[in-house]
N, C-alpha and C. Protein backbone atom coordinates (compact mmCIF):
# COMPACT_ATOMS: atom_id res chain seq x y z
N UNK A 1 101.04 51.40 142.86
CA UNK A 1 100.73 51.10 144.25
C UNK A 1 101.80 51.74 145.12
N UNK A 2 101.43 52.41 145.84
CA UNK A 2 102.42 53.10 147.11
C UNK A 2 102.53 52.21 148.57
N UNK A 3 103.95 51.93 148.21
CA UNK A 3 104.06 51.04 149.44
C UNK A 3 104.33 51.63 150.87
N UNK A 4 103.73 51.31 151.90
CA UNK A 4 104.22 52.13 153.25
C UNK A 4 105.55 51.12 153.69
N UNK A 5 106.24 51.80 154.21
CA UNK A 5 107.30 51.08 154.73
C UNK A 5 106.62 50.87 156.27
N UNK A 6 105.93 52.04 156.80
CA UNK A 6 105.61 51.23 158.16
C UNK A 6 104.98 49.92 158.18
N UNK A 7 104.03 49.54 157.08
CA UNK A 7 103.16 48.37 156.97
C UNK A 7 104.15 47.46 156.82
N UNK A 8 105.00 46.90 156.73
CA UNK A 8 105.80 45.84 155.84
C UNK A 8 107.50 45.22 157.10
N UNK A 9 106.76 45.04 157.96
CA UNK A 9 107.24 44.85 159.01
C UNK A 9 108.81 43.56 158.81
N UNK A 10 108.43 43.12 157.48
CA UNK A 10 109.32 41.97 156.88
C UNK A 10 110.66 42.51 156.27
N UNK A 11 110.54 43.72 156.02
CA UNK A 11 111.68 44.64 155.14
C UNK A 11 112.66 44.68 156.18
N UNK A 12 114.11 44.98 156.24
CA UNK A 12 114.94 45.03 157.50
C UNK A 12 115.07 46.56 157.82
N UNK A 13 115.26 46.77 158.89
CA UNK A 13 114.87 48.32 159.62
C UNK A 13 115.80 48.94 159.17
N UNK A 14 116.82 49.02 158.71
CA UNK A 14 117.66 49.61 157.60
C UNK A 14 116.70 50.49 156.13
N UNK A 15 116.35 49.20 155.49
CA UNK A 15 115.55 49.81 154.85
C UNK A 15 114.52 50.57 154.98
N UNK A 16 113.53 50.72 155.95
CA UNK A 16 112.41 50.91 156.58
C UNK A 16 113.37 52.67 157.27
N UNK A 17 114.25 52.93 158.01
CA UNK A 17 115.12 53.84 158.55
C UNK A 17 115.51 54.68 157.42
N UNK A 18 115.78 54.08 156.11
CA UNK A 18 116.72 54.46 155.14
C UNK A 18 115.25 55.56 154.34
N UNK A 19 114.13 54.95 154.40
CA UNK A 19 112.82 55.53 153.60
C UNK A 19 112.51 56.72 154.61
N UNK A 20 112.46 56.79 155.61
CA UNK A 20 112.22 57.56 156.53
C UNK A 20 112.83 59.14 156.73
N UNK A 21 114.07 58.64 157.00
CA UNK A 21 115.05 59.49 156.86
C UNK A 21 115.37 60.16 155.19
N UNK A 22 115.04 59.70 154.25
CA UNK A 22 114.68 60.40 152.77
C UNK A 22 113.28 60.93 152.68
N UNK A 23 111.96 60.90 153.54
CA UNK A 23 110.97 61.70 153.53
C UNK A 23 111.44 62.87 154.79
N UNK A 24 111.75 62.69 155.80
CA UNK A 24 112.47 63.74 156.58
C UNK A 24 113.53 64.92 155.96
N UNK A 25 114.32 64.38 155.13
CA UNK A 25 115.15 64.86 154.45
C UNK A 25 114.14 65.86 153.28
N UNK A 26 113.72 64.97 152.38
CA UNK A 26 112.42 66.22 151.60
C UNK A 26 111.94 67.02 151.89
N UNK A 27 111.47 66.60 153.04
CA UNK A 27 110.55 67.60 154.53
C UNK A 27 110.67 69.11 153.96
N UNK A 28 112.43 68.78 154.32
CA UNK A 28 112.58 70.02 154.64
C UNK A 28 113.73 70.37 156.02
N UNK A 29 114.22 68.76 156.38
CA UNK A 29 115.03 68.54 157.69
C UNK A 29 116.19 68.74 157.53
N UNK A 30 116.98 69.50 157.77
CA UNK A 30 118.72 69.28 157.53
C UNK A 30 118.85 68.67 158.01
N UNK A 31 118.99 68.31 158.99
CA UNK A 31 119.88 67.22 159.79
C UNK A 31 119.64 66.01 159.17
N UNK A 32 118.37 65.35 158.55
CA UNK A 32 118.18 64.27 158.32
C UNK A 32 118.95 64.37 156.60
N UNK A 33 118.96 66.05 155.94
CA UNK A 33 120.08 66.11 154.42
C UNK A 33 121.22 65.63 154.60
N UNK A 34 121.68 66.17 155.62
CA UNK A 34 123.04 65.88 156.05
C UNK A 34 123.31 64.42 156.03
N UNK A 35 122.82 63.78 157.17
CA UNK A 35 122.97 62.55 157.52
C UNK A 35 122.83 61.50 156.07
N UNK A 36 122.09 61.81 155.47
CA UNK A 36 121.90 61.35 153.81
C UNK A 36 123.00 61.80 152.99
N UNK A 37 123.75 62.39 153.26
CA UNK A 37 124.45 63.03 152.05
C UNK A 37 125.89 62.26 152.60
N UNK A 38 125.88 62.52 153.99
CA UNK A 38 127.37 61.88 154.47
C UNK A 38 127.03 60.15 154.35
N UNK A 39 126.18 59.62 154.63
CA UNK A 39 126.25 58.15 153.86
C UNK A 39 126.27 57.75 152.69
N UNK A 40 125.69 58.43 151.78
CA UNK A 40 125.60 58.44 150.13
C UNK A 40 126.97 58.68 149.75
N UNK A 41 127.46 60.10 150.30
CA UNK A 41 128.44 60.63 149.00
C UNK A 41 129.59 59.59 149.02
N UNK A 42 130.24 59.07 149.97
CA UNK A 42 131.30 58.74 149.43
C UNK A 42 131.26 57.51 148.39
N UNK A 43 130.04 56.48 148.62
CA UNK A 43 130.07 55.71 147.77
C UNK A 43 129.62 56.33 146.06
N UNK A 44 128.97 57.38 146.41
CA UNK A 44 128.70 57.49 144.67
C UNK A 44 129.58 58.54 144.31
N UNK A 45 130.75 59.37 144.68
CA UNK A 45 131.55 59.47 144.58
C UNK A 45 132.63 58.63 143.81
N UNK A 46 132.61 57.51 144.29
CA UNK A 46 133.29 56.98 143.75
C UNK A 46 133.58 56.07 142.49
N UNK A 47 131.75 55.49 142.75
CA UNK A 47 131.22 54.90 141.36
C UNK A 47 131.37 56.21 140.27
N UNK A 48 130.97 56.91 140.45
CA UNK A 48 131.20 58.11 139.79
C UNK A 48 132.42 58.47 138.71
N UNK A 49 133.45 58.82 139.99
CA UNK A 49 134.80 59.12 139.61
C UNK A 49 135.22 57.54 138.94
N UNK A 50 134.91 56.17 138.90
CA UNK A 50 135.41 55.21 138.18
C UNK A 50 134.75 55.17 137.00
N UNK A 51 133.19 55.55 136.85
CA UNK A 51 132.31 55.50 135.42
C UNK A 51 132.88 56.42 134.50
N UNK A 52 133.28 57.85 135.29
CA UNK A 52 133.47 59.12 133.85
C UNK A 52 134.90 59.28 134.00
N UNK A 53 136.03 58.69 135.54
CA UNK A 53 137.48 58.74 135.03
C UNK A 53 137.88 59.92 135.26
N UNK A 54 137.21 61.37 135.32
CA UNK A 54 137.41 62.82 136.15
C UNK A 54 136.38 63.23 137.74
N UNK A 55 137.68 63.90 138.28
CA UNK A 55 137.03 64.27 139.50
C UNK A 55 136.02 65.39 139.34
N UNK A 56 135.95 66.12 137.99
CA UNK A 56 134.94 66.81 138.03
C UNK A 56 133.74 66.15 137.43
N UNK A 57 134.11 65.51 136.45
CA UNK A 57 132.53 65.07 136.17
C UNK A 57 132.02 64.28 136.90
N UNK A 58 132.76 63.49 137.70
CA UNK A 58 132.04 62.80 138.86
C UNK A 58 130.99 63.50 140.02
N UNK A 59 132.06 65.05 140.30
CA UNK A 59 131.34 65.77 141.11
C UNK A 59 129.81 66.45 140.69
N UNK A 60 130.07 66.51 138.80
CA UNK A 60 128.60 66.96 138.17
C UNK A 60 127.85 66.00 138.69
N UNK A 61 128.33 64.74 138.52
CA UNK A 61 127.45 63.87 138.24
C UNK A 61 126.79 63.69 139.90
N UNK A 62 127.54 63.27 140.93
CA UNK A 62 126.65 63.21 141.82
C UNK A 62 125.76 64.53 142.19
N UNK A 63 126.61 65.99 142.09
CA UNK A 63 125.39 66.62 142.60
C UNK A 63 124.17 66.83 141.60
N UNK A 64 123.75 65.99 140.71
CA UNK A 64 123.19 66.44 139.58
C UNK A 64 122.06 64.78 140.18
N UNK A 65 122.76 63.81 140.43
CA UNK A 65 121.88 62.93 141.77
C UNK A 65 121.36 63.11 142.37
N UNK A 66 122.39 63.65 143.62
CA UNK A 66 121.22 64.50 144.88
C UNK A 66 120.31 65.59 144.29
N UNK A 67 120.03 66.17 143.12
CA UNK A 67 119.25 66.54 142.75
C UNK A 67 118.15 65.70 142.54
N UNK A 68 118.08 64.90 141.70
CA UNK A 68 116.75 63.96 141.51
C UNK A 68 116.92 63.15 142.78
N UNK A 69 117.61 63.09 143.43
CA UNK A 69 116.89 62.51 144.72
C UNK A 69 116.20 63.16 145.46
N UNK A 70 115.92 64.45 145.89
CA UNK A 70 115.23 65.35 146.32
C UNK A 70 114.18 65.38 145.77
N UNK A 71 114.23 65.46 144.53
CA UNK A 71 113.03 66.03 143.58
C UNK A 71 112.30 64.55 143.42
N UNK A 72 112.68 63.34 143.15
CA UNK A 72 111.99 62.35 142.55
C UNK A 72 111.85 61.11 143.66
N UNK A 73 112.77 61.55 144.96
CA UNK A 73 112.74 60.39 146.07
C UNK A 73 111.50 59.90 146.47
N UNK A 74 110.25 60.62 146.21
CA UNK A 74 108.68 60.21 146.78
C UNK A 74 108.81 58.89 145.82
N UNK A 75 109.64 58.65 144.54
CA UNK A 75 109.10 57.46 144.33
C UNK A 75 110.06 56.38 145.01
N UNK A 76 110.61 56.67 146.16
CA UNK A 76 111.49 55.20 146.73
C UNK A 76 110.63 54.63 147.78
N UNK A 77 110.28 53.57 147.49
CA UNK A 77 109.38 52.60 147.97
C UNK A 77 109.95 52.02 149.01
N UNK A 78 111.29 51.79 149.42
CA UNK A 78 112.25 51.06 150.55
C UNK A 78 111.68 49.75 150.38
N UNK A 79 111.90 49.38 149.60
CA UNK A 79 112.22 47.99 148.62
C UNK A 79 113.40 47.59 148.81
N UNK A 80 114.35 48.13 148.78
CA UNK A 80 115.77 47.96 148.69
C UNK A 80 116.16 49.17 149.47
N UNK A 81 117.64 49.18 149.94
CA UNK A 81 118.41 49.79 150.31
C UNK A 81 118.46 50.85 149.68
N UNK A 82 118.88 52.34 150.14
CA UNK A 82 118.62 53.67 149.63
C UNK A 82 119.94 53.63 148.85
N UNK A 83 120.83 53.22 149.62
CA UNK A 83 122.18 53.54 148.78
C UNK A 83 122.17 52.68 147.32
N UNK A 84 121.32 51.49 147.26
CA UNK A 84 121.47 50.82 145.82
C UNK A 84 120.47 51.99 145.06
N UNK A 85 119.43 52.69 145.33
CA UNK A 85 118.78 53.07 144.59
C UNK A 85 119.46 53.97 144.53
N UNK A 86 119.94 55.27 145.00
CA UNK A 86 120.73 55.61 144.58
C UNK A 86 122.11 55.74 144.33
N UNK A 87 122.63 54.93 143.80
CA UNK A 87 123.59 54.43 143.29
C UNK A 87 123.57 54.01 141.52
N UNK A 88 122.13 53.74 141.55
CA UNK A 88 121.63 53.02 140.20
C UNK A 88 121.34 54.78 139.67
N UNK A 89 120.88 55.74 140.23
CA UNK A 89 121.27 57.17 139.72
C UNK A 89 122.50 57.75 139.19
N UNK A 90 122.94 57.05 140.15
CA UNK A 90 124.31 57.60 139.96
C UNK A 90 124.95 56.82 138.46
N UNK A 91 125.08 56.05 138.23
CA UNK A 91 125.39 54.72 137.53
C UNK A 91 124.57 55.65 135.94
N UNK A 92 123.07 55.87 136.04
CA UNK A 92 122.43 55.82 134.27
C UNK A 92 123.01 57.67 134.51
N UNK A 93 123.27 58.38 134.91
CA UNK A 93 123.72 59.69 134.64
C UNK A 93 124.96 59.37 134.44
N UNK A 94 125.83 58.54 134.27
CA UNK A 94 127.40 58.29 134.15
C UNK A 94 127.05 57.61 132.84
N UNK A 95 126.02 56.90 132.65
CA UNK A 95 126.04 56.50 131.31
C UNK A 95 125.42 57.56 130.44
N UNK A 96 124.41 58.08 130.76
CA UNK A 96 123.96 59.11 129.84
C UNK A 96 124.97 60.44 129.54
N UNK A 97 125.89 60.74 130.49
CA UNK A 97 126.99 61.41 130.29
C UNK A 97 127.95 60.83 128.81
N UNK A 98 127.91 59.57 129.30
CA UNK A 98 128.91 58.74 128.00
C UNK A 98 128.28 59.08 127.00
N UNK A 99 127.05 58.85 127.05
CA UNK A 99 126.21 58.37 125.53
C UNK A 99 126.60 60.14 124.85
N UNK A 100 126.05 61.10 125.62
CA UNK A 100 125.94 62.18 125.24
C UNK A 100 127.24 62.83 124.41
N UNK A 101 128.76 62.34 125.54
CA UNK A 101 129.85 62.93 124.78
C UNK A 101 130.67 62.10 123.91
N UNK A 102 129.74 60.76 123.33
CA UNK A 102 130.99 60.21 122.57
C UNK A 102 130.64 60.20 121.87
N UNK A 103 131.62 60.34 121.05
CA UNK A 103 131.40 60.58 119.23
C UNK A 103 130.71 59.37 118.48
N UNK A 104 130.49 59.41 117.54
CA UNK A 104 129.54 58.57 116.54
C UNK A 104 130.40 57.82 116.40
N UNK A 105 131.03 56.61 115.92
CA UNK A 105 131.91 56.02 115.14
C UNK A 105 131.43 55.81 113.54
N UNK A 106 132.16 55.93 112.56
CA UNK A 106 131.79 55.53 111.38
C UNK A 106 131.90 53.57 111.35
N UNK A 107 131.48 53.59 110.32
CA UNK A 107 131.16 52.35 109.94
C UNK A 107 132.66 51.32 109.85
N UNK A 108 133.65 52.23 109.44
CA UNK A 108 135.02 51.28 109.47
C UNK A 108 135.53 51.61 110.81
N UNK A 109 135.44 52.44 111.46
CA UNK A 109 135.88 52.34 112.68
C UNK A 109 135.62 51.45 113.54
N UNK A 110 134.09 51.12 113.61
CA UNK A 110 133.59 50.08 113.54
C UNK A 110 134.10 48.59 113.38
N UNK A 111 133.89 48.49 112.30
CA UNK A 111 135.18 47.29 111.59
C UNK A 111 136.17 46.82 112.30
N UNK A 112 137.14 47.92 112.91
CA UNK A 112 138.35 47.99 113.00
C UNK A 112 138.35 47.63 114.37
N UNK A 113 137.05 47.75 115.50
CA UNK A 113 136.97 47.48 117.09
C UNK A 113 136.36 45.97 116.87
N UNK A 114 135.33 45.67 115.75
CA UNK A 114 135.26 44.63 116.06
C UNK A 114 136.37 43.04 116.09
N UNK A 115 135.81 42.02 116.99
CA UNK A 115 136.60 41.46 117.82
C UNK A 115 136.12 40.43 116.69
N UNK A 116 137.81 39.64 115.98
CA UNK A 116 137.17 38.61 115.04
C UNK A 116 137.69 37.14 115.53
N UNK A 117 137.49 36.82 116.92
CA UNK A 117 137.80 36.06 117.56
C UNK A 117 136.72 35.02 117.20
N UNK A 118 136.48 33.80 117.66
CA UNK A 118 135.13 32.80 117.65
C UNK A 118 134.63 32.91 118.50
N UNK A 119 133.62 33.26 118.80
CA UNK A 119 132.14 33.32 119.69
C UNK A 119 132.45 32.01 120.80
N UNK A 120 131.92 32.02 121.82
CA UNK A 120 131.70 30.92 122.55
C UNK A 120 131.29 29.56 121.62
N UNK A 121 130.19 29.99 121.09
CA UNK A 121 129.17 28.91 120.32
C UNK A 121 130.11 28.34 119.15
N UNK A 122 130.34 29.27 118.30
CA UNK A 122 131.56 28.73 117.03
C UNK A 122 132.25 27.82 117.66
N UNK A 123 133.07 28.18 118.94
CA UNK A 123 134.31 26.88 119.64
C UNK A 123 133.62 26.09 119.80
N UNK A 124 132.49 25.86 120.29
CA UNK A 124 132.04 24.55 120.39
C UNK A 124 131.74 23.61 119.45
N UNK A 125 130.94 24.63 118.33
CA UNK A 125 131.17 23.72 116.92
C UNK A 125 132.21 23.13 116.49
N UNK A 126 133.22 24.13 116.25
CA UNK A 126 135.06 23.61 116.09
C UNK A 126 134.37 22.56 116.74
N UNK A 127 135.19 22.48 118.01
CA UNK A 127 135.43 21.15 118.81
C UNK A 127 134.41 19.53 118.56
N UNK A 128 132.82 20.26 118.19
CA UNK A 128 132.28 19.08 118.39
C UNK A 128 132.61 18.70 116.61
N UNK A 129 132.70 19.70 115.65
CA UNK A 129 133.23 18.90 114.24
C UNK A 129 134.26 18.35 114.42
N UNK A 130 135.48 19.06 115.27
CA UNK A 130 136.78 18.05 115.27
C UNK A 130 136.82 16.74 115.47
N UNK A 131 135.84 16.40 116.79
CA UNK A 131 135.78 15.45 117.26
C UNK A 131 134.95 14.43 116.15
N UNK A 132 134.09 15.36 115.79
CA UNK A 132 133.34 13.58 114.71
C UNK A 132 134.88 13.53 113.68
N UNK A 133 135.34 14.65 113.04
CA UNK A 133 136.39 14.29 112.28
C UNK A 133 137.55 13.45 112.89
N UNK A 134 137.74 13.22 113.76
CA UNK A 134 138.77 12.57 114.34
C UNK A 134 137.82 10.64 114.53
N UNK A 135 136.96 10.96 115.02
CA UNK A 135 136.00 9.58 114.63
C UNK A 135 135.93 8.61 113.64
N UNK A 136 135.13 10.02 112.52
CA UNK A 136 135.60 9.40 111.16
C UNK A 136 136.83 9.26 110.51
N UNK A 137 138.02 9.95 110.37
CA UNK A 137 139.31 9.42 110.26
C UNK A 137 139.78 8.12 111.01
N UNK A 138 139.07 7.50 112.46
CA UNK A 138 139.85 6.25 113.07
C UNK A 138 139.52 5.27 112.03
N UNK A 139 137.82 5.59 111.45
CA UNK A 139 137.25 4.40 110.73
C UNK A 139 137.70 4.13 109.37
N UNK A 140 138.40 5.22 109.05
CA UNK A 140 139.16 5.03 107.80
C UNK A 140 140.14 3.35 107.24
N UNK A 141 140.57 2.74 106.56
CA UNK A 141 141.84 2.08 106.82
C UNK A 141 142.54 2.41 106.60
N UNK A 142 143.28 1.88 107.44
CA UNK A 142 144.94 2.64 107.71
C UNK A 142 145.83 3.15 106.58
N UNK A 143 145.81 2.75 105.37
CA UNK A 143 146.28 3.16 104.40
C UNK A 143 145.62 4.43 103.65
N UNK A 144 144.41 4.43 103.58
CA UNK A 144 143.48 5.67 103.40
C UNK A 144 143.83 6.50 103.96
N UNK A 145 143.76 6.19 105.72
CA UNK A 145 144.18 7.68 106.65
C UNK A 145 145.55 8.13 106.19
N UNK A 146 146.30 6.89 106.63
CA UNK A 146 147.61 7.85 106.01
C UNK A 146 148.07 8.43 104.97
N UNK A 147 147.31 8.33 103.88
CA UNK A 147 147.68 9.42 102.43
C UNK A 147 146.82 10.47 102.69
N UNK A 148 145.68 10.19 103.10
CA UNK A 148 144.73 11.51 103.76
C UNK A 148 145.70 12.52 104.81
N UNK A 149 146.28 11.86 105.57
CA UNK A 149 147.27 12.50 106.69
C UNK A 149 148.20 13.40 105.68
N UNK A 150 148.90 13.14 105.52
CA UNK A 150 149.88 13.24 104.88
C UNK A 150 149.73 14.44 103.15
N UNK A 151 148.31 14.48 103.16
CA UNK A 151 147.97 15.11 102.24
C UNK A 151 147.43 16.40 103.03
N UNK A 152 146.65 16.27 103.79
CA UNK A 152 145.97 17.39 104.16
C UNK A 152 147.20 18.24 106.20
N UNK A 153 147.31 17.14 106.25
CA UNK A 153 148.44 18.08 107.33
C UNK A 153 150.00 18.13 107.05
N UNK A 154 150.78 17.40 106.28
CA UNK A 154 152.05 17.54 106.16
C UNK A 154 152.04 17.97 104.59
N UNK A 155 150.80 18.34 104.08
CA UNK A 155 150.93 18.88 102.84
C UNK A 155 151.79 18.43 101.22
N UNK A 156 152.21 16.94 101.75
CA UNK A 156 152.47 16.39 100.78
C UNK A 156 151.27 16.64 99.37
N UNK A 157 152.43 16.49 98.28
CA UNK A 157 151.41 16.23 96.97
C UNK A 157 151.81 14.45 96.84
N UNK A 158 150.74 14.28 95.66
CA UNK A 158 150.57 12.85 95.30
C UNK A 158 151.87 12.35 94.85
N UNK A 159 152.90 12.83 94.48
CA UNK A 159 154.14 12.40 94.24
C UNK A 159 154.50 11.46 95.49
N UNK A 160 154.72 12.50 96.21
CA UNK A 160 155.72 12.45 97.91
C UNK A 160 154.95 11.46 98.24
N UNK A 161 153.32 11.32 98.43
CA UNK A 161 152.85 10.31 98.92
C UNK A 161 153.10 8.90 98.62
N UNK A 162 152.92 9.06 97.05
CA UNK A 162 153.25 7.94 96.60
C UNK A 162 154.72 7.04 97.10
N UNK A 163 155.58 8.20 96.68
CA UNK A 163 157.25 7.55 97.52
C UNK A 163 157.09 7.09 98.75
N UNK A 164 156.55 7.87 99.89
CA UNK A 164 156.28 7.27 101.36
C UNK A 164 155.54 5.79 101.11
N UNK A 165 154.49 5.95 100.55
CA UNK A 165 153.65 4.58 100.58
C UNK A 165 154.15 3.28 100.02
N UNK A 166 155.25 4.04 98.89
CA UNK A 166 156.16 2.88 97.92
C UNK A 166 154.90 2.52 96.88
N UNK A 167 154.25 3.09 96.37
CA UNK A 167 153.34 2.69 95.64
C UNK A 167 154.03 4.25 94.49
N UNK A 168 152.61 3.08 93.08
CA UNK A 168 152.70 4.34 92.06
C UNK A 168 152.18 5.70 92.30
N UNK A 169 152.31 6.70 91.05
CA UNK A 169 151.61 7.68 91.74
C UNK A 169 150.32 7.42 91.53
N UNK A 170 149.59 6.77 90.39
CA UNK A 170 148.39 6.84 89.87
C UNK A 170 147.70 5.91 91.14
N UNK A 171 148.34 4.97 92.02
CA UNK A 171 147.79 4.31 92.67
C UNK A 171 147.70 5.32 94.23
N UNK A 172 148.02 5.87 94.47
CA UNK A 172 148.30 7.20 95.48
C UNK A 172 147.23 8.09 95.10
N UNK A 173 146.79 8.36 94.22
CA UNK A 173 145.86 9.66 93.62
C UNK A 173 144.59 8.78 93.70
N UNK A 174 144.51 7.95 93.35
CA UNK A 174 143.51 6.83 93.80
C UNK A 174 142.67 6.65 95.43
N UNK A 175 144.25 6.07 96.12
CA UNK A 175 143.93 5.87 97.29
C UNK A 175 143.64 7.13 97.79
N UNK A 176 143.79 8.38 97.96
CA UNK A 176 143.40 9.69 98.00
C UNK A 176 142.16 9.77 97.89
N UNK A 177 141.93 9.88 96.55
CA UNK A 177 141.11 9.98 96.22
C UNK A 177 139.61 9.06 97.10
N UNK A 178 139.68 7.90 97.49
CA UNK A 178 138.62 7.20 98.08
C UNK A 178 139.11 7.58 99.75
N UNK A 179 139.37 7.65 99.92
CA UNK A 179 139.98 8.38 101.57
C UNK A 179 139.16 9.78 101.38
N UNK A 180 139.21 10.55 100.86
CA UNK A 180 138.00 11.97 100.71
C UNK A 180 137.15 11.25 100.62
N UNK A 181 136.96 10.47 99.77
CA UNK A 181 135.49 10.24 99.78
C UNK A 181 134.59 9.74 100.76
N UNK A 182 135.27 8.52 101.14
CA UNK A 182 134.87 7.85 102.54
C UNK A 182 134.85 8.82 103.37
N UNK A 183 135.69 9.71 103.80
CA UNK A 183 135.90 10.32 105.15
C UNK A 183 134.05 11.56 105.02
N UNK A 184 134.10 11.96 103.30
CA UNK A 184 133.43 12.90 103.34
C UNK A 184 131.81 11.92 103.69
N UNK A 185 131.82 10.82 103.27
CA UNK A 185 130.29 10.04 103.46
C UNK A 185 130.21 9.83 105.18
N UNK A 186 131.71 9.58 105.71
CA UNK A 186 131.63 9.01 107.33
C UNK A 186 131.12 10.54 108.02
N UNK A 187 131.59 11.67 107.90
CA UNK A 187 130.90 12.78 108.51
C UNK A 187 129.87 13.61 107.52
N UNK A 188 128.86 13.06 106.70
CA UNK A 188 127.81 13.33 106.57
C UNK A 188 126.64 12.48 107.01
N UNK A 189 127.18 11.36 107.61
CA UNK A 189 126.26 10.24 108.62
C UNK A 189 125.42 9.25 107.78
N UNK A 190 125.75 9.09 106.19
CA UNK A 190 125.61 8.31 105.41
C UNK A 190 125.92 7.15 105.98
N UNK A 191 125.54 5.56 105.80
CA UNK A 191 126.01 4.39 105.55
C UNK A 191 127.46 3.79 105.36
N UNK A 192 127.80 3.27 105.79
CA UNK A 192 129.37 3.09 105.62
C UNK A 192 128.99 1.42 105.05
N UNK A 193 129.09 0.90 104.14
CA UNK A 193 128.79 -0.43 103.55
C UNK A 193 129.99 -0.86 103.16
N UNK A 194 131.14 -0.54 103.20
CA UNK A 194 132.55 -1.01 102.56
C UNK A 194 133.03 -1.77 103.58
């Protein structure tokens, strides 16, 4: 569907001015090239020179724009502002520039960029397992948690525990022992009957 900009009285006269002055310009009008080129260039100029990082390929790149804007502008509808549409030219020729000159990466190179951080989603798991684990450890009794403590963060063995607790060791390897267990039934959402 070909939209008229004169029909569409709702569009702001910017836009409606901006369509106008790009069929004038096609025409065949300098004055109306001109006037297009001195509002355009400096902004895609610059998107330009920030996408490819050289002042020359920036300069390919826009006049290689105002090319398909000439040639392909019958399809700007003045929908939007001329400078976003072209701008969004400017923008996929800065990427297709990229795509074109960068090298392949191999497969460990690869490897080596990827980021082995935790995902948004992973932290939240962390956090929401921490939290039932910290749950199920309150429900523990107190003597359970603390050989559990003491085993799994201060890295005591069943010896050391035992000395802290003043108990034997066989009675320490014990209490251990049902402290995993409980803790492992309290965060699988089993029954707690003890």
């Amino acid at each position: 569907m070909n939209w008229s900009t004169e029909r569409l009285p709702l569009w702001p006269d910017s836009w409606r001015s901006d369509a106008a002055l790009l069929r004038r310009a096609r025409a065949g009008e300098k004055a109306a090239s001109d006037q297009l080129i001195k509002r355009l260039l400096p902004q895609a100029h610059a998107l330009a020179w920030r996408l490819t990082g050289h002042a020359a390929d920036s300069d390919d790149v826009v006049q290689e724009a105002f090319c398909r804007l000439w040639q392909h502008g019958g399809g700007f509808e003045g929908r939007a502002q001329l400078s976003t549409w072209f701008l969004g030219i400017v923008r996929n020729l800065c990427m297709d520039r990229f795509r074109r000159s960068r090298p392949q990466a191999d497969e460990t190179e690869m490897d080596a960029l990827a980021d082995d951080r935790p995902t948004p989603e992973q932290r939240w798991q962390t956090v929401a397992r921490e939290g039932a684990l910290h749950r199920a450890l309150a429900q523990l009794p107190a003597r359970q948690r603390a050989a559990l403590m003491m085993w799994a963060w201060q890295e005591y063995d069943v010896a050391a525990i035992a000395r802290e607790l003043g108990i034997a060791e066989n009675a320490a390897h014990q209490l251990l022992f049902r402290a995993r267990a409980r803790l492992r039934m309290l965060l699988s959402g089993e029954s707690d009957d003890e």
